[in-house]
N, C-alpha and C. Protein backbone atom coordinates (compact mmCIF):
# COMPACT_ATOMS: atom_id res chain seq x y z
N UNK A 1 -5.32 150.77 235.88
CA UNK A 1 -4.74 152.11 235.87
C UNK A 1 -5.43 153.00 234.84
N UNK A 2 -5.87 152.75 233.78
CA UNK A 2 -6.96 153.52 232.92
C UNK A 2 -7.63 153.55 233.31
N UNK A 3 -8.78 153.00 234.38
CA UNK A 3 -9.69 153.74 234.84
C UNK A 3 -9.53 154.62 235.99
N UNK A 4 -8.13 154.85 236.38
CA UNK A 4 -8.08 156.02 237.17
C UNK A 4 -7.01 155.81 238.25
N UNK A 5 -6.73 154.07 238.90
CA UNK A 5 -6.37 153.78 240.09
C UNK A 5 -5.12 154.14 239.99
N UNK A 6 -4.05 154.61 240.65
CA UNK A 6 -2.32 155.10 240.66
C UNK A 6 -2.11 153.67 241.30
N UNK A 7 -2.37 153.02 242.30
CA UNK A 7 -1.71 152.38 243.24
C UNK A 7 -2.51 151.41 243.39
N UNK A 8 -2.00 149.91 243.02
CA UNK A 8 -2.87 148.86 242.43
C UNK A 8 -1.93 147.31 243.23
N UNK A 9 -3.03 147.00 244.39
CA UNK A 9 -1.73 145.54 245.26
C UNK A 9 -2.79 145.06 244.61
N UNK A 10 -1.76 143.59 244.51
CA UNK A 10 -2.68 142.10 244.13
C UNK A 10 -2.44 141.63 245.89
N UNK A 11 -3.22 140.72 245.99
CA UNK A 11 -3.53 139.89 247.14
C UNK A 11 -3.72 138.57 246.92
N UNK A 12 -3.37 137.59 247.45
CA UNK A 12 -3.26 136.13 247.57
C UNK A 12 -3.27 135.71 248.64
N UNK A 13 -3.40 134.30 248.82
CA UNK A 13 -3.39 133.88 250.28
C UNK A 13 -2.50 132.39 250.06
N UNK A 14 -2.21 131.63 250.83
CA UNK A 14 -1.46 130.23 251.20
C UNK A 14 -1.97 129.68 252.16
N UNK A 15 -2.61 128.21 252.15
CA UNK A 15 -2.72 127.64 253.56
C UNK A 15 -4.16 127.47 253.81
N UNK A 16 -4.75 127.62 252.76
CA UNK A 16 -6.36 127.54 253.09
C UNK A 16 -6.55 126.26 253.91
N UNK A 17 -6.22 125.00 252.96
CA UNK A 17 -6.76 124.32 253.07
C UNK A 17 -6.08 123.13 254.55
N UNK A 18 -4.45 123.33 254.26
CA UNK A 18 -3.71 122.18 255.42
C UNK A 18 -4.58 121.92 256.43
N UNK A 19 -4.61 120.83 257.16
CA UNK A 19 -4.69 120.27 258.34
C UNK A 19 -3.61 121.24 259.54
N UNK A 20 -2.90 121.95 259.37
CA UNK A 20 -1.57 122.25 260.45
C UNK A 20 -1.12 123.39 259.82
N UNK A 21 -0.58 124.27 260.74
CA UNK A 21 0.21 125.77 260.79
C UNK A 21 -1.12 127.16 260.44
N UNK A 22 0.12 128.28 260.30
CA UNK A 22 -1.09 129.26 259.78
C UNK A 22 -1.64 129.20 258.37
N UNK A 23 -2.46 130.50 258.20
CA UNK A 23 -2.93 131.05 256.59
C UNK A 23 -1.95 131.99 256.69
N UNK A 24 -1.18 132.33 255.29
CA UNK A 24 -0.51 133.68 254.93
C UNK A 24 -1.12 133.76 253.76
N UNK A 25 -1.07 135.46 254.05
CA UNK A 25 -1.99 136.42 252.95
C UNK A 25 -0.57 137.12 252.54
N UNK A 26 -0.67 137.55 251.29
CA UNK A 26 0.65 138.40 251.10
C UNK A 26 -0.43 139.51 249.84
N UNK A 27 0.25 141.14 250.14
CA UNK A 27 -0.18 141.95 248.89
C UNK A 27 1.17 142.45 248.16
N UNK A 28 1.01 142.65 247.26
CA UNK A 28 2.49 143.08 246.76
C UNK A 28 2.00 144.51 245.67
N UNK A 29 2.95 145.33 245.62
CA UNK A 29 2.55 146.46 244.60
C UNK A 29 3.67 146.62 243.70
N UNK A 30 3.56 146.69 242.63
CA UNK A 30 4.90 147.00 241.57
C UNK A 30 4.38 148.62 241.26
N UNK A 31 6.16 149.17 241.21
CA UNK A 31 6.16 150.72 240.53
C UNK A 31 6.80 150.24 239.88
N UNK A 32 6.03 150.78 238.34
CA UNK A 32 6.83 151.58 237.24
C UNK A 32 7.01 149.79 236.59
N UNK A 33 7.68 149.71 235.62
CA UNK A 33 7.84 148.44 235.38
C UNK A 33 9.30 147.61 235.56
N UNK A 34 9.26 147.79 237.10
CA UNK A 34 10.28 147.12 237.60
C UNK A 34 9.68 145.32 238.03
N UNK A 35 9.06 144.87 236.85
CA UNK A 35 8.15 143.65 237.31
C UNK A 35 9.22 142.43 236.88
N UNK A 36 9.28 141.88 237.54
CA UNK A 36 10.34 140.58 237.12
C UNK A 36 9.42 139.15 236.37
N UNK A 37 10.27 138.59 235.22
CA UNK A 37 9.75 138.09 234.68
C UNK A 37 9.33 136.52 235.11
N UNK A 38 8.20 135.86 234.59
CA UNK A 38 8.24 134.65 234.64
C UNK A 38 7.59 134.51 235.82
N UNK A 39 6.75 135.38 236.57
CA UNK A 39 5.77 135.05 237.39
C UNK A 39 4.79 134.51 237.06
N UNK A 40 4.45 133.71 237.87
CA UNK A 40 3.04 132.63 237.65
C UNK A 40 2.45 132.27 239.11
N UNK A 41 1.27 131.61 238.64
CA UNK A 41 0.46 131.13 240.12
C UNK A 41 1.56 130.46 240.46
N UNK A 42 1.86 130.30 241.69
CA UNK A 42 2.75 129.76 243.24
C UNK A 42 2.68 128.42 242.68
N UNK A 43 1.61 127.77 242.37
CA UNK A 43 1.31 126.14 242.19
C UNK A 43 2.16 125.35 240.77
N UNK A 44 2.10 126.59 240.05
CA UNK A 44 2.78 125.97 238.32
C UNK A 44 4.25 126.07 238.69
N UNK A 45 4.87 126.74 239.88
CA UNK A 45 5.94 126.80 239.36
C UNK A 45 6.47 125.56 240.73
N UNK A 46 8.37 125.63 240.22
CA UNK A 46 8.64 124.84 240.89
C UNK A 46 8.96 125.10 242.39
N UNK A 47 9.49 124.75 243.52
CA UNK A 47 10.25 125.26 244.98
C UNK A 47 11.24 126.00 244.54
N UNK A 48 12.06 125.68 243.48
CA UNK A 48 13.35 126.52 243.75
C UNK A 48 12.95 127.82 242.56
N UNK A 49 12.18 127.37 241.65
CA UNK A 49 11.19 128.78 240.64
C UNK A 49 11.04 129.56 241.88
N UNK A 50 10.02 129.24 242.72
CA UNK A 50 9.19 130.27 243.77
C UNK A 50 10.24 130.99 244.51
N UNK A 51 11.44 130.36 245.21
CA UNK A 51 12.48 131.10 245.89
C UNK A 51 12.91 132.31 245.24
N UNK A 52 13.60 131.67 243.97
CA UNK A 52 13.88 132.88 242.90
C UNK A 52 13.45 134.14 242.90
N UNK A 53 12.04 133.63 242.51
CA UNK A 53 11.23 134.67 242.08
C UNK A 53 10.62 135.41 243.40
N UNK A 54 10.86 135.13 245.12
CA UNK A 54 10.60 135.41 246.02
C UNK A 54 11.50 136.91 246.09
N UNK A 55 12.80 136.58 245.97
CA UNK A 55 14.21 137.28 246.06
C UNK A 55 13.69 138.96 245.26
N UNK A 56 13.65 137.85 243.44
CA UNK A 56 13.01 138.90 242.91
C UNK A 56 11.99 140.50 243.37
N UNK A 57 11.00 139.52 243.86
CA UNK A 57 9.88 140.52 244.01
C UNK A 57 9.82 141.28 245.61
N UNK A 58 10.30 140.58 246.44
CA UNK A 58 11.21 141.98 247.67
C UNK A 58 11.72 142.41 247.49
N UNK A 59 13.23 142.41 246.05
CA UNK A 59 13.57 143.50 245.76
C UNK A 59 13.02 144.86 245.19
N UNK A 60 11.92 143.87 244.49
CA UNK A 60 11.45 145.31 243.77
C UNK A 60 10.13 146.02 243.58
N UNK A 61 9.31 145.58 244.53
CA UNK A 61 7.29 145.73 245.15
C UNK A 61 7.95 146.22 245.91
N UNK A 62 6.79 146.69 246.17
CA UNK A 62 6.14 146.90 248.07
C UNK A 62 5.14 145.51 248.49
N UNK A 63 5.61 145.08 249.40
CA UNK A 63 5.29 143.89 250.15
C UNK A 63 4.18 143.91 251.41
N UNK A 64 3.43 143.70 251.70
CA UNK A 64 2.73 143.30 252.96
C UNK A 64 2.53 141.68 253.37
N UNK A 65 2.87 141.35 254.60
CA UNK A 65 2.38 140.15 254.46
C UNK A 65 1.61 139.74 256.46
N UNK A 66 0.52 139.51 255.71
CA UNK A 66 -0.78 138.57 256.98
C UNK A 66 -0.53 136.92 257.54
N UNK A 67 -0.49 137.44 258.68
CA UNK A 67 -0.62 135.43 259.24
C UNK A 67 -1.69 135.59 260.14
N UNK A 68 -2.51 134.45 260.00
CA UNK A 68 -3.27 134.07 261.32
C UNK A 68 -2.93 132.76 261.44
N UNK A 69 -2.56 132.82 262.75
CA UNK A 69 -1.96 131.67 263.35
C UNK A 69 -3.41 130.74 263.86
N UNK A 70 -3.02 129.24 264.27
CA UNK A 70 -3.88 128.17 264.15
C UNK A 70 -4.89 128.68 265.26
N UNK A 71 -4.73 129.31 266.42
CA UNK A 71 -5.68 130.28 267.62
C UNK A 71 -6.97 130.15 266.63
N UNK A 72 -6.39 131.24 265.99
CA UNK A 72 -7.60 132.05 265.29
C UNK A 72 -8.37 131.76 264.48
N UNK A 73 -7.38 130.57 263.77
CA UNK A 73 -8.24 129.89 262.56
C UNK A 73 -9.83 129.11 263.23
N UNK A 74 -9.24 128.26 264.61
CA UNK A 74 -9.90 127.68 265.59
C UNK A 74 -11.18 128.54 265.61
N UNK A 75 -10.59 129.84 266.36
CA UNK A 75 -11.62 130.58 267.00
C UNK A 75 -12.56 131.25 266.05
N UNK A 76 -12.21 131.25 264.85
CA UNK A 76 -13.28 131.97 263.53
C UNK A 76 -13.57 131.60 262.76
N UNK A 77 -12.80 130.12 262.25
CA UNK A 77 -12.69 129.88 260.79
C UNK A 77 -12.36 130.33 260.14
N UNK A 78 -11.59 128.97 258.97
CA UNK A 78 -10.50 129.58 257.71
C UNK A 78 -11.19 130.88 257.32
N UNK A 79 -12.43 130.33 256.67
CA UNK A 79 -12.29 131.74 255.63
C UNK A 79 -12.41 133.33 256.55
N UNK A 80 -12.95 132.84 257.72
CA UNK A 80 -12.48 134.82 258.32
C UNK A 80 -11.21 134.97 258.89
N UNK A 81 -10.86 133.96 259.22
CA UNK A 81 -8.86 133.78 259.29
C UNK A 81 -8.48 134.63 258.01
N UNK A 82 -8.34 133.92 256.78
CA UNK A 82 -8.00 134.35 255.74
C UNK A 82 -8.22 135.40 255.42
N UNK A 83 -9.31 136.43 255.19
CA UNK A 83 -9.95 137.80 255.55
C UNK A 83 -9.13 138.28 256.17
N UNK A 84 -8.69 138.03 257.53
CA UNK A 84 -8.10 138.76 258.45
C UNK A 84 -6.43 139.25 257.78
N UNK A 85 -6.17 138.20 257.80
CA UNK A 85 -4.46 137.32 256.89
C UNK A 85 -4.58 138.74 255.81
N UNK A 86 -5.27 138.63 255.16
CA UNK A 86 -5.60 140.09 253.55
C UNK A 86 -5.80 141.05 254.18
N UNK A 87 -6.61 141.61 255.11
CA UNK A 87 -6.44 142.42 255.71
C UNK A 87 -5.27 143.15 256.07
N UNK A 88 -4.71 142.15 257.30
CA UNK A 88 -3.30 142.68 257.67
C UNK A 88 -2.24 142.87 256.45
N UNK A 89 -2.29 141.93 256.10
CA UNK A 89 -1.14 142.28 254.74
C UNK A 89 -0.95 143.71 253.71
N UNK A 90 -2.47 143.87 253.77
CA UNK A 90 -3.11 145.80 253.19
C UNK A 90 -2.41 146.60 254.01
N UNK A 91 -2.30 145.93 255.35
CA UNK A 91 -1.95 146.90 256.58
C UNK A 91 -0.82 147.09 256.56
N UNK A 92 0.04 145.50 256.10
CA UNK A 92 1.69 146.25 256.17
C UNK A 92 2.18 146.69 255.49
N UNK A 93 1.70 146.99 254.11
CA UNK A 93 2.16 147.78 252.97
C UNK A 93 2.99 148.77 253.73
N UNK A 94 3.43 149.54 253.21
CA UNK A 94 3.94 151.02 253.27
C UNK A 94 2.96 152.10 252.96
N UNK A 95 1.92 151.83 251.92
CA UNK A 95 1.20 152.69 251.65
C UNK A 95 -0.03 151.90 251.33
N UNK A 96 -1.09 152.92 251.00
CA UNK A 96 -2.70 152.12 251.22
C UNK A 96 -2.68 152.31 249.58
N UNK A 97 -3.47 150.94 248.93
CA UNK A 97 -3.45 151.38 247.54
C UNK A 97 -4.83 151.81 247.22
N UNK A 98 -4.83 152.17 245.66
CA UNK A 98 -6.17 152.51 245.83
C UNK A 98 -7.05 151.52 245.04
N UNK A 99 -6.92 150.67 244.40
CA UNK A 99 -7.16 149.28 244.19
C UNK A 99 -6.77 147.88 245.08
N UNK A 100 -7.44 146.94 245.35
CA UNK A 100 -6.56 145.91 245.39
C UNK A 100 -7.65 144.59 244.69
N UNK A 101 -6.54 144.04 244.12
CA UNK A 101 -7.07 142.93 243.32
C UNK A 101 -7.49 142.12 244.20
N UNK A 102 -7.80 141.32 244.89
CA UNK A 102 -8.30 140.04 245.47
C UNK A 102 -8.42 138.50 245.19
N UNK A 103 -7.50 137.43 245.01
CA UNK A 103 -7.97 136.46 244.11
C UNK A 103 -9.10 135.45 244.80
N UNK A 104 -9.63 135.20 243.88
CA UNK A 104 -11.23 134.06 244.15
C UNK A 104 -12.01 135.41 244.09
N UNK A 105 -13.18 134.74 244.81
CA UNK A 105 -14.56 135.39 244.86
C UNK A 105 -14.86 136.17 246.11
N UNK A 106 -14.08 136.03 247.06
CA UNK A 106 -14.34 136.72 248.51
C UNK A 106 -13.25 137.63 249.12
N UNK A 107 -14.04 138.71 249.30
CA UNK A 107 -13.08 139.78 249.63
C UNK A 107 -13.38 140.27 251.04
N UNK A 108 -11.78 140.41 251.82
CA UNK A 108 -12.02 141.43 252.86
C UNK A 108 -12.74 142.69 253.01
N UNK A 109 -13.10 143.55 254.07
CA UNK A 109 -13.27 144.98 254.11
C UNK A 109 -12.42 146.12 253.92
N UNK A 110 -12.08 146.44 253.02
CA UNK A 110 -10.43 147.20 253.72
C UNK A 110 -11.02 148.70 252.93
N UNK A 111 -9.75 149.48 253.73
CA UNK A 111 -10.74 151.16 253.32
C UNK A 111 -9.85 151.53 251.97
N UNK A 112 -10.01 150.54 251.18
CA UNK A 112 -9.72 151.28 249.79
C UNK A 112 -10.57 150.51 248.99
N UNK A 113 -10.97 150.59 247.30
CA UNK A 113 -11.64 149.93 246.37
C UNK A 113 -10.56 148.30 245.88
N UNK A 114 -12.24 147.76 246.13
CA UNK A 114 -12.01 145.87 245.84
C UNK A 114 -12.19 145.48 245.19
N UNK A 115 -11.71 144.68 244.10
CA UNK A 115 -12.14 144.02 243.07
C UNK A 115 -11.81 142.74 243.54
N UNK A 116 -12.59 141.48 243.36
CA UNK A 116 -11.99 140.08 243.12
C UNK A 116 -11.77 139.86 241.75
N UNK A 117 -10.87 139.04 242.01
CA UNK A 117 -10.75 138.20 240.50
C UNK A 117 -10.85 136.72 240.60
N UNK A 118 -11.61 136.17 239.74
CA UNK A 118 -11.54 134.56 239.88
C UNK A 118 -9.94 133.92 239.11
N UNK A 119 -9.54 133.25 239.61
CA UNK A 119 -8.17 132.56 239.12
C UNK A 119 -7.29 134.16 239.02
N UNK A 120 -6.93 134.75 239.61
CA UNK A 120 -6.19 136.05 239.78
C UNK A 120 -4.64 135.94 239.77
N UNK A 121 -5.04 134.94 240.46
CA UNK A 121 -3.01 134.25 240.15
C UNK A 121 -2.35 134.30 238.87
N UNK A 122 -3.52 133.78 237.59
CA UNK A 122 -3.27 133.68 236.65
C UNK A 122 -3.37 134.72 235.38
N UNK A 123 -3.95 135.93 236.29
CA UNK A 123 -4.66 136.90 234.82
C UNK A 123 -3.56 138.01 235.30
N UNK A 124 -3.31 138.37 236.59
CA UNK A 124 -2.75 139.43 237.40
C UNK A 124 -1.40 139.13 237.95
N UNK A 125 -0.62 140.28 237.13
CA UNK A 125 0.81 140.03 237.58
C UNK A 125 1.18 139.90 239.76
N UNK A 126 0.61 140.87 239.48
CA UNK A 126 0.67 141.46 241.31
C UNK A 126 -0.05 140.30 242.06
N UNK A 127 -0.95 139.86 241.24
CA UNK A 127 -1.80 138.72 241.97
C UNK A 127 -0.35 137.43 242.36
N UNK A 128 0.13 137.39 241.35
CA UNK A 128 0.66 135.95 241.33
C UNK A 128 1.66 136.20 241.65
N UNK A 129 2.36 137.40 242.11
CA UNK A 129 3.30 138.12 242.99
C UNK A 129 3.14 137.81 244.20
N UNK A 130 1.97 137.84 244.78
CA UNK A 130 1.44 137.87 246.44
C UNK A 130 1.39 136.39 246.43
N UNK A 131 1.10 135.07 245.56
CA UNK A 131 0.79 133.80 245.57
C UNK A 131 1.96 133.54 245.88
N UNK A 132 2.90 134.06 245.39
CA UNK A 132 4.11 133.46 245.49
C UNK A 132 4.77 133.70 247.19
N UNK A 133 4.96 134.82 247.15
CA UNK A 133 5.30 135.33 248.25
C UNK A 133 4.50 134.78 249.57
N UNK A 134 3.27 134.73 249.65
CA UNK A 134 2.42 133.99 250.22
C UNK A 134 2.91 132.77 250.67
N UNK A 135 2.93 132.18 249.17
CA UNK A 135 3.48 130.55 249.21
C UNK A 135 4.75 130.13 250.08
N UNK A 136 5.64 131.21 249.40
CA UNK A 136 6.94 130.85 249.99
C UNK A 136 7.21 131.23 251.72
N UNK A 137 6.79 132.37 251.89
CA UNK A 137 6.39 132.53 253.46
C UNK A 137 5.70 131.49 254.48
N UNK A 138 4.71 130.94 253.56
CA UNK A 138 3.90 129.79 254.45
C UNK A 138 5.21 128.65 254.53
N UNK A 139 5.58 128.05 253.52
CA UNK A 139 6.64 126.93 253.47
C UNK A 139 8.11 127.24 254.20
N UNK A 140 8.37 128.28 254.62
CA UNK A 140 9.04 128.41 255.64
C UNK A 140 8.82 128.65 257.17
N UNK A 141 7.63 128.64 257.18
CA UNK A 141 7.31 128.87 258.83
C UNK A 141 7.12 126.98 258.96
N UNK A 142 6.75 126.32 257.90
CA UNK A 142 6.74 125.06 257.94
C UNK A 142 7.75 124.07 258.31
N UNK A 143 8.30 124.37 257.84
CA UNK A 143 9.73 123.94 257.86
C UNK A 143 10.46 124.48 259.28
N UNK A 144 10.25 125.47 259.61
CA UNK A 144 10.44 125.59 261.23
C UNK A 144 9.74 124.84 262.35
N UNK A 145 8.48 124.86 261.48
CA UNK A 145 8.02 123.95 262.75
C UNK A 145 8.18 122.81 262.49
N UNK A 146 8.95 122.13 261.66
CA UNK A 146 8.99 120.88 261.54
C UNK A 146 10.13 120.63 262.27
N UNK A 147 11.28 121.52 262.52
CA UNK A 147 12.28 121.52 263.93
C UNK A 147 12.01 121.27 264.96
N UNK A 148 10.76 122.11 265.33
CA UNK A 148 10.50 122.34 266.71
C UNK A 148 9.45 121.26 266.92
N UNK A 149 8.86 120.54 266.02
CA UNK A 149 7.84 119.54 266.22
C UNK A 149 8.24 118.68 265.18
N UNK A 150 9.18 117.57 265.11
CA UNK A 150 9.48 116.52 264.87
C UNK A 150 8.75 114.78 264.60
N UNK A 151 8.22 114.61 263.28
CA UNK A 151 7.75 113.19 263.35
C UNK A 151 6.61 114.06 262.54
N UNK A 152 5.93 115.01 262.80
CA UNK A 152 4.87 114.98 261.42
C UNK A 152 5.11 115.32 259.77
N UNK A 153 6.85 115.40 259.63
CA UNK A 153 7.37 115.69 258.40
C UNK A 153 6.85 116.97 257.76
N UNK A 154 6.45 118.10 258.68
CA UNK A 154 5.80 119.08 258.31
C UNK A 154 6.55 120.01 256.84
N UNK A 155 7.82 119.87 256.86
CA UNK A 155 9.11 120.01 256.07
C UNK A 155 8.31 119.54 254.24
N UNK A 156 7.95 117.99 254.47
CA UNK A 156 7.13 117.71 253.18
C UNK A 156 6.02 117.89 252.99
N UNK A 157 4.81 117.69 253.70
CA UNK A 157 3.75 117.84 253.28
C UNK A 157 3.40 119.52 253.55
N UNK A 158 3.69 119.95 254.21
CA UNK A 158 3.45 121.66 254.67
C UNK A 158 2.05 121.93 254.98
N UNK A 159 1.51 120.60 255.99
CA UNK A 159 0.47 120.86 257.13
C UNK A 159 -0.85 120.29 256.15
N UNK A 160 -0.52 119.90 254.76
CA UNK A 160 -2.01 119.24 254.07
C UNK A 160 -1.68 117.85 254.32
N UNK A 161 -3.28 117.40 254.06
CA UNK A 161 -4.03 115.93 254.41
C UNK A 161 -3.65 114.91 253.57
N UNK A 162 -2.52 114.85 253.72
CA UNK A 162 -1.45 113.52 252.41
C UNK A 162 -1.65 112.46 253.41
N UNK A 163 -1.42 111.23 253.37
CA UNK A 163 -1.47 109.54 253.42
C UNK A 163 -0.25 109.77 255.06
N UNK A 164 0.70 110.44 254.26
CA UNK A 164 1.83 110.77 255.48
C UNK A 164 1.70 111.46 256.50
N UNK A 165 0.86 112.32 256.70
CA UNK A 165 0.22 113.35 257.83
C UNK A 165 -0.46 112.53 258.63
N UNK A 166 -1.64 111.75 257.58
CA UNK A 166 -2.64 111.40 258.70
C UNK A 166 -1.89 110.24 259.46
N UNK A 167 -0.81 109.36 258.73
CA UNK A 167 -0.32 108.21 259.90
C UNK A 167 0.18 108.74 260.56
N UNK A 168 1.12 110.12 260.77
CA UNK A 168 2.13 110.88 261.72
C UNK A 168 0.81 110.95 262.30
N UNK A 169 -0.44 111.84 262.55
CA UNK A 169 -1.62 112.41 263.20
C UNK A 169 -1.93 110.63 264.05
N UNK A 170 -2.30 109.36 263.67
CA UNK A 170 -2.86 108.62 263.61
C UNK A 170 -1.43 108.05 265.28
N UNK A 171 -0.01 108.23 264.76
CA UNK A 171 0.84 107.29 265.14
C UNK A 171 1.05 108.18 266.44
N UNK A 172 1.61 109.81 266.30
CA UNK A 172 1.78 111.01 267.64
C UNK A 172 0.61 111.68 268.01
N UNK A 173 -0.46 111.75 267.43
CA UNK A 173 -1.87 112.40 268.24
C UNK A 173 -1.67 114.07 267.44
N UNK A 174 -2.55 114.63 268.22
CA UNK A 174 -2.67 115.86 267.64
C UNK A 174 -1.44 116.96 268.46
N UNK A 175 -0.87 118.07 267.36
CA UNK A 175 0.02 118.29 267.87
C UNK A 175 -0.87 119.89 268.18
N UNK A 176 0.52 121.13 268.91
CA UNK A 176 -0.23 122.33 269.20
C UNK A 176 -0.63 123.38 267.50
N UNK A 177 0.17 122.92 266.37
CA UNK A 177 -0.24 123.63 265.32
C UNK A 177 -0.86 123.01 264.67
N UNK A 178 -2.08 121.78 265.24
CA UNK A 178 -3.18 121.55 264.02
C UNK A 178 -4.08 121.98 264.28
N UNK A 179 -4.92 122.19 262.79
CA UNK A 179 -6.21 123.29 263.39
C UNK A 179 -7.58 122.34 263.94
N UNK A 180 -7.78 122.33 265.03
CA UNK A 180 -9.01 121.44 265.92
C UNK A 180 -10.20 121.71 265.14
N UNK A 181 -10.00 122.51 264.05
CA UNK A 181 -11.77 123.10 263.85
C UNK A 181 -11.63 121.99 262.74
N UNK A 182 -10.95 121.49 262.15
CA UNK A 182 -10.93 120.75 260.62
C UNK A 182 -11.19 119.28 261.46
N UNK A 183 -11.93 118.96 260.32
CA UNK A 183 -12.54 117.42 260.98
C UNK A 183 -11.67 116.40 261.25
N UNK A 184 -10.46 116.01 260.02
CA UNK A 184 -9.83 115.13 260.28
C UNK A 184 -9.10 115.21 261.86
N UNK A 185 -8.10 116.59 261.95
CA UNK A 185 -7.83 116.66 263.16
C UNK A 185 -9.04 116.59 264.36
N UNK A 186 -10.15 116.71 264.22
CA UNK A 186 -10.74 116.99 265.52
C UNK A 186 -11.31 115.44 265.94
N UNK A 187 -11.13 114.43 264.64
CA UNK A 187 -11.62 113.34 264.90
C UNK A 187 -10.24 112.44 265.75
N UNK A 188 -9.52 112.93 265.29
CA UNK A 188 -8.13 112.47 266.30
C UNK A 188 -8.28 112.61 267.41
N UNK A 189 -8.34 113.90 267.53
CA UNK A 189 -8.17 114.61 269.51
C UNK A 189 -8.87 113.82 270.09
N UNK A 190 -10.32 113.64 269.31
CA UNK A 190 -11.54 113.39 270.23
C UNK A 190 -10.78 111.51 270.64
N UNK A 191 -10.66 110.71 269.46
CA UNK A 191 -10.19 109.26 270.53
C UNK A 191 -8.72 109.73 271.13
N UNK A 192 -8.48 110.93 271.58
CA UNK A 192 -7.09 111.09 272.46
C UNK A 192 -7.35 111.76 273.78
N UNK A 193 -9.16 112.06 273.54
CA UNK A 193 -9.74 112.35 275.08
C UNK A 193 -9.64 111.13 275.96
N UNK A 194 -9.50 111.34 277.28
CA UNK A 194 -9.64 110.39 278.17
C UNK A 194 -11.23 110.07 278.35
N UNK A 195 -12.03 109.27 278.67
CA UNK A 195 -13.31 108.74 279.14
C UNK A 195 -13.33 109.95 279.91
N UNK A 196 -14.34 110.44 279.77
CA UNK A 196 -15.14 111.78 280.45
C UNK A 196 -14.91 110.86 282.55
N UNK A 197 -15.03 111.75 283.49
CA UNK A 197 -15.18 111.12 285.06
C UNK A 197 -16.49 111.58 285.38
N UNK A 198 -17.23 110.47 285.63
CA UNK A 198 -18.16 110.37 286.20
C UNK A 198 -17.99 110.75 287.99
N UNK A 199 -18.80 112.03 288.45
CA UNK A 199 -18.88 112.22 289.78
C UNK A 199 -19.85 111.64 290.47
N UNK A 200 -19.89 111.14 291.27
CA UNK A 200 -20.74 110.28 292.11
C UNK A 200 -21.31 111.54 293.26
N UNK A 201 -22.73 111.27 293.60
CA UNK A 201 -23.22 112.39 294.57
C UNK A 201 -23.72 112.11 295.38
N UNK A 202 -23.09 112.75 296.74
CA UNK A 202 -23.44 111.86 297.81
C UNK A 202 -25.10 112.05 298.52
């Protein structure tokens, strides 16, 4: 804001890495110093910290939040999934800022000024605002699909490559929210192909 910017979102993302579900991108903007305390990167804190502090910060930001669902991840790869995910999330703001922080090293296109930050979660309030929110958004679409798709315990692991995934992957096959482009899953599908049919020509 001293060098000029009024309107300043942090951006984060969730979900890079799982085997299963989407990426959520979340941006968040604080006015004025209605900032609630005790925010931190998504990862230091605890499940029921992150809820808290979820409650918190929709009450009192402006919120956007990005999904790209497993389609897309397929069809582009994580990291332009994720791009996309930051993107949209800029998009659902209410208003366009004129900064946005970015955490890591890679930034979307978006029509306002970009900065990344490396570890952003941790230096940037707004950053670790969107981690959270991010976080907690991803872990509930998880947990839904762990209703609707039963036996991969999606509820605990939340779609990453734990000991427990791959025997659920290993024991039920590949389900419709794992991403085919990631190796472990694609090495599944492939022994869950049938023997290719040979056509005979007359």
């Amino acid at each position: 804001m001293a060098q000029g910017y009024r309107i300043v979102a942090g951006v984060d993302e969730a979900g890079r890495g799982p085997w299963a579900g989407p990426v959520v991108a979340a941006a968040v903007i604080f006015q004025g110093r209605r900032i609630p305390r005790g925010l931190d990167d998504s990862k230091k804190l605890t499940a029921m910290a992150r809820e808290a502090a979820f409650d918190k910060i929709m009450a009192r930001a402006l919120v956007g939040i990005g999904i790209a669902d497993v389609a897309t991840i397929d069809r582009i790869n994580i990291l332009q999934a994720t791009l996309q995910a930051m993107r949209d999330a800029i998009r659902a703001l209410p208003c366009l800022p004129d900064l946005a922080l970015i955490d890591g090293n890679r930034a979307p296109e978006l029509d306002c000024a970009v900065r990344t930050v490396i570890e952003g979660d941790a230096l940037s309030v707004s950053v670790a605002a969107a981690s959270i929110i991010a976080k907690v958004t991803r872990d509930r679409i998880m947990c839904a699909l762990d209703e609707t798709c039963p036996g991969y315990d999606f509820h605990q692991h939340k779609g990453y490559g734990t000991p427990d995934h791959r025997a659920a992957l290993d024991r039920l096959g590949v389900s419709p929210h794992h991403r085919l482009s990631f190796a472990p899953v694609a090495e599944r599908a492939a022994r869950s192909d049938p023997d290719p049919v040979v056509l005979a020509v007359a």
